[in-house]
N, C-alpha and C. Protein backbone atom coordinates (compact mmCIF):
# COMPACT_ATOMS: atom_id res chain seq x y z
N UNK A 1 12.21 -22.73 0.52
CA UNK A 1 11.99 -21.68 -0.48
C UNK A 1 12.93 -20.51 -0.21
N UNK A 2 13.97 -20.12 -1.20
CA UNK A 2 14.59 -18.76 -1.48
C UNK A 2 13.93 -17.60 -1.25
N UNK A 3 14.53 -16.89 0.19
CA UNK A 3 13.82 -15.46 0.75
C UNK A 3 13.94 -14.73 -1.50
N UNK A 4 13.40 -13.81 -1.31
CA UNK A 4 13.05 -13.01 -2.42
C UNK A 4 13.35 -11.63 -2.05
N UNK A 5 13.80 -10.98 -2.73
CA UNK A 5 13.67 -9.21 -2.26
C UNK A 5 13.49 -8.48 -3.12
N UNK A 6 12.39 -6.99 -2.82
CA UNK A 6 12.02 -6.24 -4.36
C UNK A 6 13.03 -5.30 -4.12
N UNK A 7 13.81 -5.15 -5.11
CA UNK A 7 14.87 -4.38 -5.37
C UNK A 7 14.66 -3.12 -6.21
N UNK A 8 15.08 -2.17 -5.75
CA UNK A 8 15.15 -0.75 -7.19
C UNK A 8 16.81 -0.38 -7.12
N UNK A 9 16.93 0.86 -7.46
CA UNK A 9 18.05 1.55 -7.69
C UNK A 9 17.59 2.81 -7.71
N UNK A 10 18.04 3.71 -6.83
CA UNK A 10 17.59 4.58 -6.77
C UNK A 10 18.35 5.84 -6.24
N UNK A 11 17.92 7.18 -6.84
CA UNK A 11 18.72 8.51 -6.02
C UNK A 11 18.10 8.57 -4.97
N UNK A 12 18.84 8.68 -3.65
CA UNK A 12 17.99 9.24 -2.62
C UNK A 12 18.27 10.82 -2.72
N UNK A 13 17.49 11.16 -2.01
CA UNK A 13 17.53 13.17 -2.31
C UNK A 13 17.92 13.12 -1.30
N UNK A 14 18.77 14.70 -0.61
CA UNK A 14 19.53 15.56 0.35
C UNK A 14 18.56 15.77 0.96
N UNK A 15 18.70 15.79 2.56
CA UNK A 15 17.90 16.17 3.82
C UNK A 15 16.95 17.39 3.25
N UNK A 16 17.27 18.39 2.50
CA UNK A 16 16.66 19.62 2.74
C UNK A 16 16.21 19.70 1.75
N UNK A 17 16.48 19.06 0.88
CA UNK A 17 15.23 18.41 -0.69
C UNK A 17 14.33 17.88 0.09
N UNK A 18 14.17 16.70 0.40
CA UNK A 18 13.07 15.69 1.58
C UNK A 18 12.63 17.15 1.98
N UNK A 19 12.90 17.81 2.73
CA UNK A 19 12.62 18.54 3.81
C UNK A 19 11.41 19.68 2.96
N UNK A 20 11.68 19.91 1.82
CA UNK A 20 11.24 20.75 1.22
C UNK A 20 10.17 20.75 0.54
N UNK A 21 10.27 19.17 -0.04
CA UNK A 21 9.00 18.50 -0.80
C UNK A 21 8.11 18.00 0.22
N UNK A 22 8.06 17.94 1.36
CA UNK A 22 7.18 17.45 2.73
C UNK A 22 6.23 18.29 2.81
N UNK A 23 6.98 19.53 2.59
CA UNK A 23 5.76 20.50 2.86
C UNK A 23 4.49 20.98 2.27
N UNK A 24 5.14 20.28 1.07
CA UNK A 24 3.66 20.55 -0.06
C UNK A 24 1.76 18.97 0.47
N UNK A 25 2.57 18.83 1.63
CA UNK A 25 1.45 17.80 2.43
C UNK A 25 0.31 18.82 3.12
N UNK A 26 0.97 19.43 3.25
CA UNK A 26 0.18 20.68 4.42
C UNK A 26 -0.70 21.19 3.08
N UNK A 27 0.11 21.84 1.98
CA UNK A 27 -0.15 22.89 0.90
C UNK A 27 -1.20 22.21 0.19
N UNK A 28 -1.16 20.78 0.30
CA UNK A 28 -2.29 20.12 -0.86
C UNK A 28 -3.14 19.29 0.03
N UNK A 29 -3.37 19.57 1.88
CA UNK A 29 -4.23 18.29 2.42
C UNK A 29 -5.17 18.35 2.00
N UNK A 30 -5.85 18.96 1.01
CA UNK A 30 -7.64 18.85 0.71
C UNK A 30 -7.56 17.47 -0.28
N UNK A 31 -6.18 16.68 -0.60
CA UNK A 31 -6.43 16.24 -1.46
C UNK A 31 -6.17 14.74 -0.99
N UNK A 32 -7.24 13.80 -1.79
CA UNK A 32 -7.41 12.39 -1.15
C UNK A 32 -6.68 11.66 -1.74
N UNK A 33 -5.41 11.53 -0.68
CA UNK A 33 -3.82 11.01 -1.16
C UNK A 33 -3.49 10.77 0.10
N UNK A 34 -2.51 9.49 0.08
CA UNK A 34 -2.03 8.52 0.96
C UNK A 34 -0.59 9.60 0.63
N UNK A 35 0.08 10.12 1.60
CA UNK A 35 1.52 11.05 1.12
C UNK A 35 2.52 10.10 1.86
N UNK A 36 3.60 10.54 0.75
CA UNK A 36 4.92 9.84 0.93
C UNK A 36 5.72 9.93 2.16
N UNK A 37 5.86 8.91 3.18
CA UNK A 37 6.80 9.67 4.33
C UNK A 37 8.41 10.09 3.60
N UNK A 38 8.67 11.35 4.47
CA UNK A 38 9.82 12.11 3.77
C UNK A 38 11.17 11.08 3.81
N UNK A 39 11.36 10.48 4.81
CA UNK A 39 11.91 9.37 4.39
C UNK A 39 12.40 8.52 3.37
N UNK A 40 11.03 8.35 2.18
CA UNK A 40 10.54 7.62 1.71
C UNK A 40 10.97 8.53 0.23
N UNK A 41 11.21 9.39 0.11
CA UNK A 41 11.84 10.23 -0.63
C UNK A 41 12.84 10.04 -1.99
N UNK A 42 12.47 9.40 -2.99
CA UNK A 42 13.47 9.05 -3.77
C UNK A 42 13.16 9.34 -5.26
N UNK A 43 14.21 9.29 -5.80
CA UNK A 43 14.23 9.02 -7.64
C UNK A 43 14.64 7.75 -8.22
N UNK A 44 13.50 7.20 -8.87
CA UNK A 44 13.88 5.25 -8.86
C UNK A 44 14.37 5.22 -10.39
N UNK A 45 15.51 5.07 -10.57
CA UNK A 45 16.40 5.00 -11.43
C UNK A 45 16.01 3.72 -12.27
N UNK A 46 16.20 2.31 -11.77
CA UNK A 46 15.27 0.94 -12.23
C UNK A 46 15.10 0.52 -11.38
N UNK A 47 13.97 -0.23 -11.71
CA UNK A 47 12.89 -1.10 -10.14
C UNK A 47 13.34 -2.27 -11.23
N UNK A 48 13.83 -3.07 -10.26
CA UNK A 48 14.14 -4.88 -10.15
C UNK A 48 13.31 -5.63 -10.31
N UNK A 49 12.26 -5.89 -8.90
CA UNK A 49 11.34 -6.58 -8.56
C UNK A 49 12.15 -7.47 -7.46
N UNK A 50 11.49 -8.92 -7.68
CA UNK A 50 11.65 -9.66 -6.65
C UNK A 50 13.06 -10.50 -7.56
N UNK A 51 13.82 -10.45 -6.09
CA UNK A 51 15.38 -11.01 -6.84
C UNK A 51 15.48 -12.03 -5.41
N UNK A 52 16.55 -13.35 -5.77
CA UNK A 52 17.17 -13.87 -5.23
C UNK A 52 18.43 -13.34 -4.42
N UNK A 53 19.08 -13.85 -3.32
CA UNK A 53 20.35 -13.17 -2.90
C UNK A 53 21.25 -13.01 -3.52
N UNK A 54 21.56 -14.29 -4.76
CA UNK A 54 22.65 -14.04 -5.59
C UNK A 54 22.08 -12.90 -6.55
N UNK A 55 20.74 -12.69 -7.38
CA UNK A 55 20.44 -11.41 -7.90
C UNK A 55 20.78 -10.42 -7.47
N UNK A 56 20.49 -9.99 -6.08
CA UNK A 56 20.96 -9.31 -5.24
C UNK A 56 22.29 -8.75 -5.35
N UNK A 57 23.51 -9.68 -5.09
CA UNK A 57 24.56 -9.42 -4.99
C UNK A 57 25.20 -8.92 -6.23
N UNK A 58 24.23 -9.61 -7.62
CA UNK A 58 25.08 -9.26 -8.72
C UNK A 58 24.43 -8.02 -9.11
N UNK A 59 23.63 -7.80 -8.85
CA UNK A 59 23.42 -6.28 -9.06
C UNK A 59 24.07 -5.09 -8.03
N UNK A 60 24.31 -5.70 -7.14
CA UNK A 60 25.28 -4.88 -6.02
C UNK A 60 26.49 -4.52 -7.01
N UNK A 61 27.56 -5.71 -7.48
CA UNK A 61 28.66 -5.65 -8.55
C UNK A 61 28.28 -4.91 -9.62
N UNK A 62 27.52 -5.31 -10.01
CA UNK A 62 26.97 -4.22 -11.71
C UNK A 62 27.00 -2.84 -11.27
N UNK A 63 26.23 -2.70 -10.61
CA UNK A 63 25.93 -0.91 -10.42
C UNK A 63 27.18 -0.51 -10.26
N UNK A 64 28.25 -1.21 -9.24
CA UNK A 64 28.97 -0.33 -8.72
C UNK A 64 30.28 -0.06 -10.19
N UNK A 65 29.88 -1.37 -10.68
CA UNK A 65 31.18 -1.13 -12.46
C UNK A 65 29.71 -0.01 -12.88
N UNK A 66 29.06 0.23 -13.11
CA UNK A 66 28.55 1.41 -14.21
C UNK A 66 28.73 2.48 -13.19
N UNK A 67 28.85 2.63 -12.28
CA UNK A 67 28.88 3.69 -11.05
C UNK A 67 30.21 4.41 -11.55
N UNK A 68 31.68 3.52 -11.25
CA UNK A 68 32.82 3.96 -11.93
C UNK A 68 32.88 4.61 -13.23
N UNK A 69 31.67 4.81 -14.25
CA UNK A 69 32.10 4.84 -15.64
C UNK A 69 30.82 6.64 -15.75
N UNK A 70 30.50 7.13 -14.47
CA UNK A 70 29.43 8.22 -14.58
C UNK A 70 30.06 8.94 -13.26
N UNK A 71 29.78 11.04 -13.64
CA UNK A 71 30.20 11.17 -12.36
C UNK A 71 29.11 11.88 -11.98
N UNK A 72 29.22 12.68 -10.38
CA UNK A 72 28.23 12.92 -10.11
C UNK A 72 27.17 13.90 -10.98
N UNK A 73 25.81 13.79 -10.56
CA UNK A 73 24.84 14.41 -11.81
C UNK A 73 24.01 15.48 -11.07
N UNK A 74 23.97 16.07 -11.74
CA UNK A 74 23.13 17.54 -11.19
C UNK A 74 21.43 17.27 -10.92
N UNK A 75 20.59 17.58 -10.73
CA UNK A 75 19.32 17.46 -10.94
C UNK A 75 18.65 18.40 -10.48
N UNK A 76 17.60 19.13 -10.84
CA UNK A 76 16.59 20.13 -11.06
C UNK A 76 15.08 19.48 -11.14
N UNK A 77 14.91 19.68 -10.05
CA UNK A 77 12.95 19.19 -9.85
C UNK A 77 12.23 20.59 -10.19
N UNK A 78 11.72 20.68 -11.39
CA UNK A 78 11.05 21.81 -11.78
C UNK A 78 9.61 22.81 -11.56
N UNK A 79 8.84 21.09 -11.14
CA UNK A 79 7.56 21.60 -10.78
C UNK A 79 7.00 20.40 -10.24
N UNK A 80 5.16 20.61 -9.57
CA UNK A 80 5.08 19.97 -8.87
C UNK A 80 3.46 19.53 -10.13
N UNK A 81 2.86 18.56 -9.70
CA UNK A 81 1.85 18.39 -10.36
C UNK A 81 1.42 16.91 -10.27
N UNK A 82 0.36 16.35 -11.09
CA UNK A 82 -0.66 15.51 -11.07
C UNK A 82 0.70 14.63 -12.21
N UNK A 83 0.35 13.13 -11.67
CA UNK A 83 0.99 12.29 -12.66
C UNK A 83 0.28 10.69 -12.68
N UNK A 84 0.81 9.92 -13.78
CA UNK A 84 1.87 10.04 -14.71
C UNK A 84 1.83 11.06 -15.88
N UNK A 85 0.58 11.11 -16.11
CA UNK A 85 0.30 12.30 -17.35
C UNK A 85 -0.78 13.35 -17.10
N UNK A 86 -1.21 14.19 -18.07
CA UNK A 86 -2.14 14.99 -17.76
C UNK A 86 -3.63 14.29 -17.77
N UNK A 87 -3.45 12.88 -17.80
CA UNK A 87 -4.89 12.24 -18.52
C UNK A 87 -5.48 11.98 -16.76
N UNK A 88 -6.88 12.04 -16.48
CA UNK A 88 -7.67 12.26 -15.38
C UNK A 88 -8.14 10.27 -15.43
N UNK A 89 -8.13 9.91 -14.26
CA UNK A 89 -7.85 10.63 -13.27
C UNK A 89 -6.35 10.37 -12.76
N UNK A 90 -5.58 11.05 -11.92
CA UNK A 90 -4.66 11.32 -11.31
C UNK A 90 -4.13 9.81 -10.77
N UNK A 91 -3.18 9.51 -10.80
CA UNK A 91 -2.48 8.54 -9.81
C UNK A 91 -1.94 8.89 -8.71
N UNK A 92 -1.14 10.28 -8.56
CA UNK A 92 -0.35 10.01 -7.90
C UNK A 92 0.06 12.10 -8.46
N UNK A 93 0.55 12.14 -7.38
CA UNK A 93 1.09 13.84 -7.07
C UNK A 93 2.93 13.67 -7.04
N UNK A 94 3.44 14.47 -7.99
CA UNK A 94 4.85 14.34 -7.99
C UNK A 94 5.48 15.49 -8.00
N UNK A 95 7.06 15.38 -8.01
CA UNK A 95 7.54 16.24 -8.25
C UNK A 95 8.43 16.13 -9.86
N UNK A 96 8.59 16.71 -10.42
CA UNK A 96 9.05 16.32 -11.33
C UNK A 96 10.24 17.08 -12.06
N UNK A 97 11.14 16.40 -12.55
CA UNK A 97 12.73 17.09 -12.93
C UNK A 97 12.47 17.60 -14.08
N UNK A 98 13.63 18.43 -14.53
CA UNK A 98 14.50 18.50 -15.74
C UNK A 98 14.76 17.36 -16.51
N UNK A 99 14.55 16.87 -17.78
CA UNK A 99 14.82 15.51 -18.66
C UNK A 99 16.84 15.93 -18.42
N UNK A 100 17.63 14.82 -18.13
CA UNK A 100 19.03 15.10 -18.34
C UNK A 100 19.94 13.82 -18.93
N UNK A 101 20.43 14.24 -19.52
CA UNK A 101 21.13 13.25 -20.73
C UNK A 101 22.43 12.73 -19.99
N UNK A 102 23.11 13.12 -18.99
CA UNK A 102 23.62 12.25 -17.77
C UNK A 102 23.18 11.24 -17.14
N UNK A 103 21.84 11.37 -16.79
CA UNK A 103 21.29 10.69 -15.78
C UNK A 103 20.23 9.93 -16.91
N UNK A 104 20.32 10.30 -18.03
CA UNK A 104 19.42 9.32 -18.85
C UNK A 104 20.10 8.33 -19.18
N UNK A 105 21.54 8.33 -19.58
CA UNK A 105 22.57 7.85 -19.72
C UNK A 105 22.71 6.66 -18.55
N UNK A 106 23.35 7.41 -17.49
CA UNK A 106 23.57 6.66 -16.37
C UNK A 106 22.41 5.40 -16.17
N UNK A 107 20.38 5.41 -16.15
CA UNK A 107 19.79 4.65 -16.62
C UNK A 107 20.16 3.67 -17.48
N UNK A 108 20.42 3.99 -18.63
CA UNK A 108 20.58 3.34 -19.86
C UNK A 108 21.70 1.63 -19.42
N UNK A 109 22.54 2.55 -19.17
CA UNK A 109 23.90 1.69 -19.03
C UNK A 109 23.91 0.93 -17.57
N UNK A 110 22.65 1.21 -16.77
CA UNK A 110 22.36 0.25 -15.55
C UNK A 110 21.42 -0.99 -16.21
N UNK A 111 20.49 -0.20 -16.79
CA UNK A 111 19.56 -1.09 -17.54
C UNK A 111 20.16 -2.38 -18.56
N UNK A 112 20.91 -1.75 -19.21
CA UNK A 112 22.23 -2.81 -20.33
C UNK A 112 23.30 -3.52 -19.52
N UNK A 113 23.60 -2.98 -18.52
CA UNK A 113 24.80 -4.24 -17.57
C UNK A 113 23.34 -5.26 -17.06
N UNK A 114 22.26 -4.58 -16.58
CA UNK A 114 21.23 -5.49 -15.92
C UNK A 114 20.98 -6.51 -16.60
N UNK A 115 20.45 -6.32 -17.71
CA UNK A 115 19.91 -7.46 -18.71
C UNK A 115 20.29 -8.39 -18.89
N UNK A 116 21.66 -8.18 -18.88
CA UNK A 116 22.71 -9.09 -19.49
C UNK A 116 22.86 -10.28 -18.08
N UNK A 117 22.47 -10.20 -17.28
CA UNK A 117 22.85 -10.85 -15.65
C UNK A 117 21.61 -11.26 -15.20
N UNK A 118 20.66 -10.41 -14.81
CA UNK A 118 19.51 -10.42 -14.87
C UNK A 118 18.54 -11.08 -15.09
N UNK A 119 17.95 -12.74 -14.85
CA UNK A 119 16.94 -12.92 -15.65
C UNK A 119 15.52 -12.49 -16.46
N UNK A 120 15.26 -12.44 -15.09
CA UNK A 120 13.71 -11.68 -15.45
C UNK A 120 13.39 -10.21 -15.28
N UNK A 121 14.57 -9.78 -15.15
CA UNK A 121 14.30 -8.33 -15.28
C UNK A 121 14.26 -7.43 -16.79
N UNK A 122 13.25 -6.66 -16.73
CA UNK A 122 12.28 -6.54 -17.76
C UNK A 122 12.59 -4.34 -17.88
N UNK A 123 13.47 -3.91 -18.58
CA UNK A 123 13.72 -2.81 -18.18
C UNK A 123 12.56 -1.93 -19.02
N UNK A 124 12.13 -1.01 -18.48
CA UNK A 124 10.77 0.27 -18.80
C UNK A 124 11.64 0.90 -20.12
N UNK A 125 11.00 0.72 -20.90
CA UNK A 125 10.42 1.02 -22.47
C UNK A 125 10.02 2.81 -22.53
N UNK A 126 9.57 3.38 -21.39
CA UNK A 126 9.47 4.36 -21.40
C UNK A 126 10.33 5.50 -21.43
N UNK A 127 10.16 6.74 -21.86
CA UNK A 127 11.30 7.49 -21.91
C UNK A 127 11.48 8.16 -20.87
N UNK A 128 12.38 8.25 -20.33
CA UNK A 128 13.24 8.75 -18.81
C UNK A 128 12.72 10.11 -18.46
N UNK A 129 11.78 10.66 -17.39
CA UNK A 129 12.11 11.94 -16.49
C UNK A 129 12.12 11.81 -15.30
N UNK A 130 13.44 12.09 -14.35
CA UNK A 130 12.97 12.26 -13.20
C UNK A 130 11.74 12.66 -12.21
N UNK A 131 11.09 11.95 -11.64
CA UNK A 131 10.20 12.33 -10.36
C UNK A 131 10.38 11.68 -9.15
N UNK A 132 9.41 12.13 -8.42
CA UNK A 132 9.34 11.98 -6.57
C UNK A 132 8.04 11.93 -6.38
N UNK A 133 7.42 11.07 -6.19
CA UNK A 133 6.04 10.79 -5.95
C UNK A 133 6.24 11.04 -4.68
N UNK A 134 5.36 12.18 -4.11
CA UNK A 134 5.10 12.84 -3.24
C UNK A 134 3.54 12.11 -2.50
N UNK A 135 2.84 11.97 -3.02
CA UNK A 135 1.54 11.23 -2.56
C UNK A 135 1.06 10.37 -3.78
N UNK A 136 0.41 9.30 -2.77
CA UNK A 136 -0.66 8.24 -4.00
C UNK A 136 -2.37 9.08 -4.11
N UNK A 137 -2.63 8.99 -5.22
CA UNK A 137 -4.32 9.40 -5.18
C UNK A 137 -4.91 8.31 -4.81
N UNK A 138 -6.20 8.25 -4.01
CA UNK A 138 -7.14 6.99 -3.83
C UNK A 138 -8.05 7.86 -5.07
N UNK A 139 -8.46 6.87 -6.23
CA UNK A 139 -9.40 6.99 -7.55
C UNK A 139 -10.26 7.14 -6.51
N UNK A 140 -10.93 5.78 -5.50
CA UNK A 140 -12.38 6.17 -5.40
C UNK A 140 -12.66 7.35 -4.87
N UNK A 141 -11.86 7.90 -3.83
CA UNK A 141 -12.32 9.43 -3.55
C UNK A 141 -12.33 10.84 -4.31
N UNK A 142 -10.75 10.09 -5.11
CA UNK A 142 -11.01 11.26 -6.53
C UNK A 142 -11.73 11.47 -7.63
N UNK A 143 -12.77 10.44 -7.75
CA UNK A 143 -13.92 10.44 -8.75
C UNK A 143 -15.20 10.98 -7.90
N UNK A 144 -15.43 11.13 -6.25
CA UNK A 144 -16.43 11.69 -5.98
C UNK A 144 -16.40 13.08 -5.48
N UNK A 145 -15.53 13.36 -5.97
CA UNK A 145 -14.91 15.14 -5.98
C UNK A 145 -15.53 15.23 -7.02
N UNK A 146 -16.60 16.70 -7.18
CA UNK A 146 -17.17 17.25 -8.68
C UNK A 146 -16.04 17.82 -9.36
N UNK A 147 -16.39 17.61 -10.60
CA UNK A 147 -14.55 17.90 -11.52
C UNK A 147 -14.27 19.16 -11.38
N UNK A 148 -15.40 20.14 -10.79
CA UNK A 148 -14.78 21.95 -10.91
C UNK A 148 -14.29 21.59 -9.22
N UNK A 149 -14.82 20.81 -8.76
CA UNK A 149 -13.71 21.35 -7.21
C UNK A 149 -12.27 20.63 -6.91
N UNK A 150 -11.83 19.74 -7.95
CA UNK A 150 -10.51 19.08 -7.44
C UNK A 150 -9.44 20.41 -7.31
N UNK A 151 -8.95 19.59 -6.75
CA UNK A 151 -7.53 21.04 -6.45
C UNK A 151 -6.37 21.10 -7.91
N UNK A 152 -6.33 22.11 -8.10
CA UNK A 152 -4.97 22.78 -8.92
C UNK A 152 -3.74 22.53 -8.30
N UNK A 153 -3.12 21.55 -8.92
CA UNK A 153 -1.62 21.79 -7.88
C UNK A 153 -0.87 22.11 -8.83
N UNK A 154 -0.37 22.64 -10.05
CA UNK A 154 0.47 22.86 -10.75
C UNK A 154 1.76 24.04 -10.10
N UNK A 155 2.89 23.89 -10.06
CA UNK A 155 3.66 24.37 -9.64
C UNK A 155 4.75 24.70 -9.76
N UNK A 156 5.21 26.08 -10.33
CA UNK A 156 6.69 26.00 -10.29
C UNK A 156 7.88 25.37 -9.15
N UNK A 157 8.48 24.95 -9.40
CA UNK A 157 10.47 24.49 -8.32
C UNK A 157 11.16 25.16 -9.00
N UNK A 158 11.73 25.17 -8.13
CA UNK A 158 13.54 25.12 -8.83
C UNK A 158 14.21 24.51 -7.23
N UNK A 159 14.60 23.10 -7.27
CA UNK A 159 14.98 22.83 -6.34
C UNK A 159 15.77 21.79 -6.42
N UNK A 160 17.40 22.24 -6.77
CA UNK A 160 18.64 21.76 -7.64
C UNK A 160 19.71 20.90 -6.49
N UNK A 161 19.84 19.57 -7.12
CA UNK A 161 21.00 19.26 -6.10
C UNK A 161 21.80 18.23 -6.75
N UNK A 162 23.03 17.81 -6.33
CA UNK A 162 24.29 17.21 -7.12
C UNK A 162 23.91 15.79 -6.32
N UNK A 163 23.51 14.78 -7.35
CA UNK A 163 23.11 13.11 -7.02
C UNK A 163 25.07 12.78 -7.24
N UNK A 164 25.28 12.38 -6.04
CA UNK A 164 26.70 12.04 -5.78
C UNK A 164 26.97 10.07 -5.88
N UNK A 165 25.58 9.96 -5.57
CA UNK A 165 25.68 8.38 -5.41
C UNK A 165 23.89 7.55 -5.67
N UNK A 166 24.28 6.56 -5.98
CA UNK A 166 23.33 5.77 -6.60
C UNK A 166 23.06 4.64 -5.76
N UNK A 167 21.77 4.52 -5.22
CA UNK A 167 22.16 3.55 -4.00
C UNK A 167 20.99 2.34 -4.75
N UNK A 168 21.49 1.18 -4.04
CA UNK A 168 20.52 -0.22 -4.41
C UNK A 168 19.82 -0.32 -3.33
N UNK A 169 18.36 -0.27 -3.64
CA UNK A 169 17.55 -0.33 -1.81
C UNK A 169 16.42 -1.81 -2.25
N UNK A 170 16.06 -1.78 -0.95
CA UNK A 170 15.28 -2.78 -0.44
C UNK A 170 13.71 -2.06 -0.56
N UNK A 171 12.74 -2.75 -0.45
CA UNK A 171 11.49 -2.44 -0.92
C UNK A 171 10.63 -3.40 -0.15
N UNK A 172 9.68 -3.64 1.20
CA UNK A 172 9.15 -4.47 1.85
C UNK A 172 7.92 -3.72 2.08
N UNK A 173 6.48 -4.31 1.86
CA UNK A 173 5.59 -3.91 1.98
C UNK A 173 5.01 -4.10 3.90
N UNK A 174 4.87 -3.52 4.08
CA UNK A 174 4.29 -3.40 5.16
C UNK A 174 2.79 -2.69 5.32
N UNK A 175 2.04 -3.32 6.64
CA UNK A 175 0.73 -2.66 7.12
C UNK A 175 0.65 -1.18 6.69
N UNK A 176 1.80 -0.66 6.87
CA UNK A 176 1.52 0.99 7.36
C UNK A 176 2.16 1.53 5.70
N UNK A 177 2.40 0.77 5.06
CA UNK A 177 3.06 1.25 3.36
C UNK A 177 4.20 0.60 3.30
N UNK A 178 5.22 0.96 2.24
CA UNK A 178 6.00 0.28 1.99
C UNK A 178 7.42 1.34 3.19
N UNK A 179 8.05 -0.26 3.50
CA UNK A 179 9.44 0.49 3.97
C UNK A 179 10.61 -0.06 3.67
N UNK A 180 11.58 1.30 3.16
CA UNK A 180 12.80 0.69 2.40
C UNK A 180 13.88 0.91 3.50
N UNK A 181 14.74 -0.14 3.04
CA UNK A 181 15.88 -0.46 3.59
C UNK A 181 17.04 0.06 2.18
N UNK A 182 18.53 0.53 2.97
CA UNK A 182 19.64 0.70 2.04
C UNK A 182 20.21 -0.33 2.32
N UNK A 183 20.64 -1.14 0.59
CA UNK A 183 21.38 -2.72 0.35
C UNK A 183 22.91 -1.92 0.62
N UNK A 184 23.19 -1.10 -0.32
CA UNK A 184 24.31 -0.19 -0.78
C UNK A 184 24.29 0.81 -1.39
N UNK A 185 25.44 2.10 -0.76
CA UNK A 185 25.46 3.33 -1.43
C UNK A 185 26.78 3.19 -1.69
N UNK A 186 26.43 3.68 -2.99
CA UNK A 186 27.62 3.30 -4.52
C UNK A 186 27.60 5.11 -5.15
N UNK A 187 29.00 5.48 -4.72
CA UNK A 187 29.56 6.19 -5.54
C UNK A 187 29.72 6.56 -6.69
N UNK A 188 29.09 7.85 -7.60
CA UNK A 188 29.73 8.17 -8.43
C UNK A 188 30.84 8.88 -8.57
N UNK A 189 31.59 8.83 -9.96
CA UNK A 189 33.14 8.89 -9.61
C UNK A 189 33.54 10.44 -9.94
């Protein structure tokens, strides 16, 4: 049987981005969430899934031709808050960007070389904003919180940095959460 690997594409953020969004662990521990190691720190551009080595490789080639054709992109994480939407209960605590028509772009045209190569990859229908899932919610503990005591995390950022490169990572579940590995960091031009 063909090893398998779950693949994304993803921005990794600058040391002192990581460094910055870590801290809101301390700022929000009342809240019953599994938090992201800073490490673990990213903006997932498209999630793959489980690919073969040759999948693998040809998405290594793809990215790096749409990589050549985008240059580097600015990004602005604006605020911090409860996601995917405002609807209760909570999944998950993020950070969340500026919508940018670069980097929506840059998506787009990973997603359209993908398809085309790609078997079973199935690209999100949804419309593009950057985030950073900062922590997972556990539902069962967040439904036995009375609804006037959950915590408020709504939050202004402004915490701006130039995505220079687009990297293809690895995705392996492990005991202790998931831990990613870098396939390749691919240049924008």
């Amino acid at each position: 049987m063909q090893k398998r690997h779950r693949i994304f594409i993803a921005i990794n953020l600058p040391k002192e981005v990581k460094r910055a969004l870590a801290k809101y662990e301390t700022t929000f521990s009342e809240l019953p969430a599994k938090w992201t190691p800073p490490e673990n720190l990213h903006i997932t551009l498209v999630f793959l899934g489980d690919l073969t080595d040759v999948e693998l490789g040809e998405v290594c080639v793809i990215t790096k031709k749409v990589a050549t054709l985008h240059e580097a992109v600015d990004i602005n994480l604006t605020s911090i808050g409860y996601g995917p939407s405002e609807k209760l209960p909570p999944k998950m605590l993020w950070a969340s960007g500026a919508k940018s028509q670069p980097l929506s772009v840059l998506k787009k045209d990973l997603e359209e070389a993908l398809l085309e190569k790609i078997v079973n990859f199935d690209p999100d229908k949804k419309g593009f904003a950057p985030h950073v899932t900062l922590a997972r919610i556990s539902a069962f503990a967040w439904k036995a919180i009375e609804p006037e005591e959950r915590p408020e995390v709504l939050q202004n950022l402004d915490l701006i940095f130039t995505a220079e490169t687009i990297d293809v990572m690895e995705s392996e579940i492990k005991k202790g959460g998931p831990q990613y590995t870098l396939i390749e960091s691919i240049e924008l031009k």
